[in-house]
C-alpha atoms as a PDB file:
ATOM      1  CA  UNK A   1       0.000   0.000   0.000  1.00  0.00           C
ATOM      2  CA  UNK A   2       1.151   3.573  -0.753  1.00  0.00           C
ATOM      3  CA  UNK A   3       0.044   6.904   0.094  1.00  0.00           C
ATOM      4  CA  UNK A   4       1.146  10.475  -0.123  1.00  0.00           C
ATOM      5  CA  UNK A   5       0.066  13.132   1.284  1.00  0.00           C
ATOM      6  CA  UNK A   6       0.572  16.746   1.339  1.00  0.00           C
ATOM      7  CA  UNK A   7      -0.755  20.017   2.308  1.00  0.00           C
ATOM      8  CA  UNK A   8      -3.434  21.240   0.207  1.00  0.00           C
ATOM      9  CA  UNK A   9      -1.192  24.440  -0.300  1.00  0.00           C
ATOM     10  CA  UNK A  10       1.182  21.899  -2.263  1.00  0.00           C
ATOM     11  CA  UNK A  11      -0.977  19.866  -4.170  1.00  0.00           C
ATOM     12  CA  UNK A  12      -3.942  22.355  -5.547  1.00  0.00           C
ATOM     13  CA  UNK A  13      -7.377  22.083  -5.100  1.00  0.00           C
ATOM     14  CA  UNK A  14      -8.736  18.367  -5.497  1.00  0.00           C
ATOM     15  CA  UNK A  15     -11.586  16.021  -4.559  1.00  0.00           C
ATOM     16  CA  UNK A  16      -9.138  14.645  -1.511  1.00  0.00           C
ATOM     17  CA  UNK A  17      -9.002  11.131  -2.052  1.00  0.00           C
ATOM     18  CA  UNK A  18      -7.977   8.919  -5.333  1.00  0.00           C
ATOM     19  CA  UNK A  19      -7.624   5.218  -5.735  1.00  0.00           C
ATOM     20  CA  UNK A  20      -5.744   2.942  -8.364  1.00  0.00           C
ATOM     21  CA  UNK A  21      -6.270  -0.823  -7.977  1.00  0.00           C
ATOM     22  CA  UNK A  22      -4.640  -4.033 -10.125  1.00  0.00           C
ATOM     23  CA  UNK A  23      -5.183  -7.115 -10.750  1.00  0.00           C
ATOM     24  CA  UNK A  24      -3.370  -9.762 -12.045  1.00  0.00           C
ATOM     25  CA  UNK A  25      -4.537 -12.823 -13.740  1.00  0.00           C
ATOM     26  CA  UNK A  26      -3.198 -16.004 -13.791  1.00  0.00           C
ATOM     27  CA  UNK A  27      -1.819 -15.823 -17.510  1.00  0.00           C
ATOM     28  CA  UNK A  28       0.074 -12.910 -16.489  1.00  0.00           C
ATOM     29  CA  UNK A  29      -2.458  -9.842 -17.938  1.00  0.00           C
ATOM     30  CA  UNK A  30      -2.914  -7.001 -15.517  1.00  0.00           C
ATOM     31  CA  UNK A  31      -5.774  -5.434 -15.021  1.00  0.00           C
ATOM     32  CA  UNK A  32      -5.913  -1.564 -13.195  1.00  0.00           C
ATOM     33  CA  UNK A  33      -8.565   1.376 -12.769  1.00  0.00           C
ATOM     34  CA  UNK A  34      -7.840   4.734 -11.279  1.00  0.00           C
ATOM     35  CA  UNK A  35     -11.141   6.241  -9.426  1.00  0.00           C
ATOM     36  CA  UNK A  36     -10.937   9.154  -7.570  1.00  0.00           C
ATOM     37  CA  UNK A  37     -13.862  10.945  -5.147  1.00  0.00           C
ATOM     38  CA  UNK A  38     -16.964  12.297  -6.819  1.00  0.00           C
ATOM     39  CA  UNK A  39     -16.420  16.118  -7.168  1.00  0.00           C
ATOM     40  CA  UNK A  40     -20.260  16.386  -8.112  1.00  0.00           C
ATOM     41  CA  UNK A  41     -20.683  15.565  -4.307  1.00  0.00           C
ATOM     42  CA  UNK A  42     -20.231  17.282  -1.748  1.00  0.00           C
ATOM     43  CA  UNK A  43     -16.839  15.766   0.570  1.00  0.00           C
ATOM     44  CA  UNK A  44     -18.930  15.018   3.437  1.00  0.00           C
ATOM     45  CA  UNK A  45     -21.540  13.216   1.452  1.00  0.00           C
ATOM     46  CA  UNK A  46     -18.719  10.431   0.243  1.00  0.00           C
ATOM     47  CA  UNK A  47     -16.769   8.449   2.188  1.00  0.00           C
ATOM     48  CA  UNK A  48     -13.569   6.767   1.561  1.00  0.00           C
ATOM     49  CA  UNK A  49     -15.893   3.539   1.963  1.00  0.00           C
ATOM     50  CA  UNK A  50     -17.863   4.321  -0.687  1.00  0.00           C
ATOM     51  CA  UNK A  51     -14.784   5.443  -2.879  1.00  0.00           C
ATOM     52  CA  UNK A  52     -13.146   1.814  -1.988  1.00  0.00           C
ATOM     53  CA  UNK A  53     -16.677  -0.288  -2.969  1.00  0.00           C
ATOM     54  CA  UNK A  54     -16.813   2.163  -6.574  1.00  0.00           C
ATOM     55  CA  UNK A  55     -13.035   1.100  -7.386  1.00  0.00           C
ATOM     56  CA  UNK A  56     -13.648  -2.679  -6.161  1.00  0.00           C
ATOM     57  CA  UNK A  57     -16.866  -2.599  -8.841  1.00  0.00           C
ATOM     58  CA  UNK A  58     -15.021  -0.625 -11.762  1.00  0.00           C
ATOM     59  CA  UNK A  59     -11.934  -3.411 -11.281  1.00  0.00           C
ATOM     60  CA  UNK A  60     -14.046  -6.201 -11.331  1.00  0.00           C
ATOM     61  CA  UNK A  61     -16.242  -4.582 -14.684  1.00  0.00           C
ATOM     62  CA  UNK A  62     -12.870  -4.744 -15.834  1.00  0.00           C
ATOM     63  CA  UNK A  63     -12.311  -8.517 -15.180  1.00  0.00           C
ATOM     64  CA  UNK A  64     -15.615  -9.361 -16.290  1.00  0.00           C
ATOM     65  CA  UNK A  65     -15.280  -7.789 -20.145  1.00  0.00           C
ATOM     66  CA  UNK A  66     -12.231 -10.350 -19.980  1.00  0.00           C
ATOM     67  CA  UNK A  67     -10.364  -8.417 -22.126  1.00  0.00           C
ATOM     68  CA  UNK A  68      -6.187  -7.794 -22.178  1.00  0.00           C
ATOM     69  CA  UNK A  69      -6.356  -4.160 -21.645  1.00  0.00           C
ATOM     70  CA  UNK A  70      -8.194  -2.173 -19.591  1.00  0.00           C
ATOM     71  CA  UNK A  71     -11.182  -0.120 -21.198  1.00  0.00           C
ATOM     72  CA  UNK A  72      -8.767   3.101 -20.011  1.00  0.00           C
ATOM     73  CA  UNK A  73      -5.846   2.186 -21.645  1.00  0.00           C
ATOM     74  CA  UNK A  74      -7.750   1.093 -25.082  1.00  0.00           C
ATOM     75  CA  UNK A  75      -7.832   4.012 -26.880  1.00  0.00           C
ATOM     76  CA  UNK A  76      -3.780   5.202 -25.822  1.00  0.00           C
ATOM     77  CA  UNK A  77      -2.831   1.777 -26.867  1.00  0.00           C
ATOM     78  CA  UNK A  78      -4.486   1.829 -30.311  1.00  0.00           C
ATOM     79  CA  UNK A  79      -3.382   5.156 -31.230  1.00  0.00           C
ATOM     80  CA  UNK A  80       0.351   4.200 -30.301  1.00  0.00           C
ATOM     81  CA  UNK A  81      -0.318   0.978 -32.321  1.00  0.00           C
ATOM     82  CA  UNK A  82      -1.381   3.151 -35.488  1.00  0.00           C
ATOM     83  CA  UNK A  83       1.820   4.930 -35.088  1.00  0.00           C
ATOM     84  CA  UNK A  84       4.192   1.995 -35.584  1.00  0.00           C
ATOM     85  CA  UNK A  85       4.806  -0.590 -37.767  1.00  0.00           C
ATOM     86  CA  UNK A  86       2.240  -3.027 -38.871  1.00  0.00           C
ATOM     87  CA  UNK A  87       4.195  -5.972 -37.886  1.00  0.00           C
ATOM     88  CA  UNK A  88       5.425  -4.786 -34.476  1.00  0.00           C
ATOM     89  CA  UNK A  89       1.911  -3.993 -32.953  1.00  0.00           C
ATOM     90  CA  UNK A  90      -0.612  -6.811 -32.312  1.00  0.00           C
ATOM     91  CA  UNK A  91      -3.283  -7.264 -29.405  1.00  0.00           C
END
């Protein structure tokens, strides 16, 4: 587990709390989603609980589209994949 924390002077306004989970499957794909605090809501109408059960359900959306990259990454990946050579790139 990691955290970080600073002063709000340092780090700028911001919802407060943000989340990134992984998972790894047993052929060796890794899964993640970022999800940060709902800045439509007010901060003491959220709790970190409810942050932690909105990143558990995104992550396992994620495992159940069984795909190899994560619906976040899909569209950075493609692009990059455009970019190169035809025979380098292949999902």
């Amino acid at each position: 587990v990691h955290t970080n924390v600073f002063p709000s002077r340092q780090c700028g306004p911001s919802p407060g709390l943000n989340l990134s989970l992984t998972a790894s499957t047993t052929t060796g794909l890794v899964l993640s989603i970022d999800c940060g605090m709902d800045p439509d809501r007010e901060r003491g109408n959220q709790t970190p609980e409810d942050l932690g059960r909105r990143a558990a359900a995104l992550l396992l959306e994620e495992v159940r589209r069984g795909g190899c990259i994560d619906s976040s990454a899909q569209s950075t990946l493609l692009m990059l994949m455009c970019l190169g050579p035809e025979d380098v790139a292949r999902i």
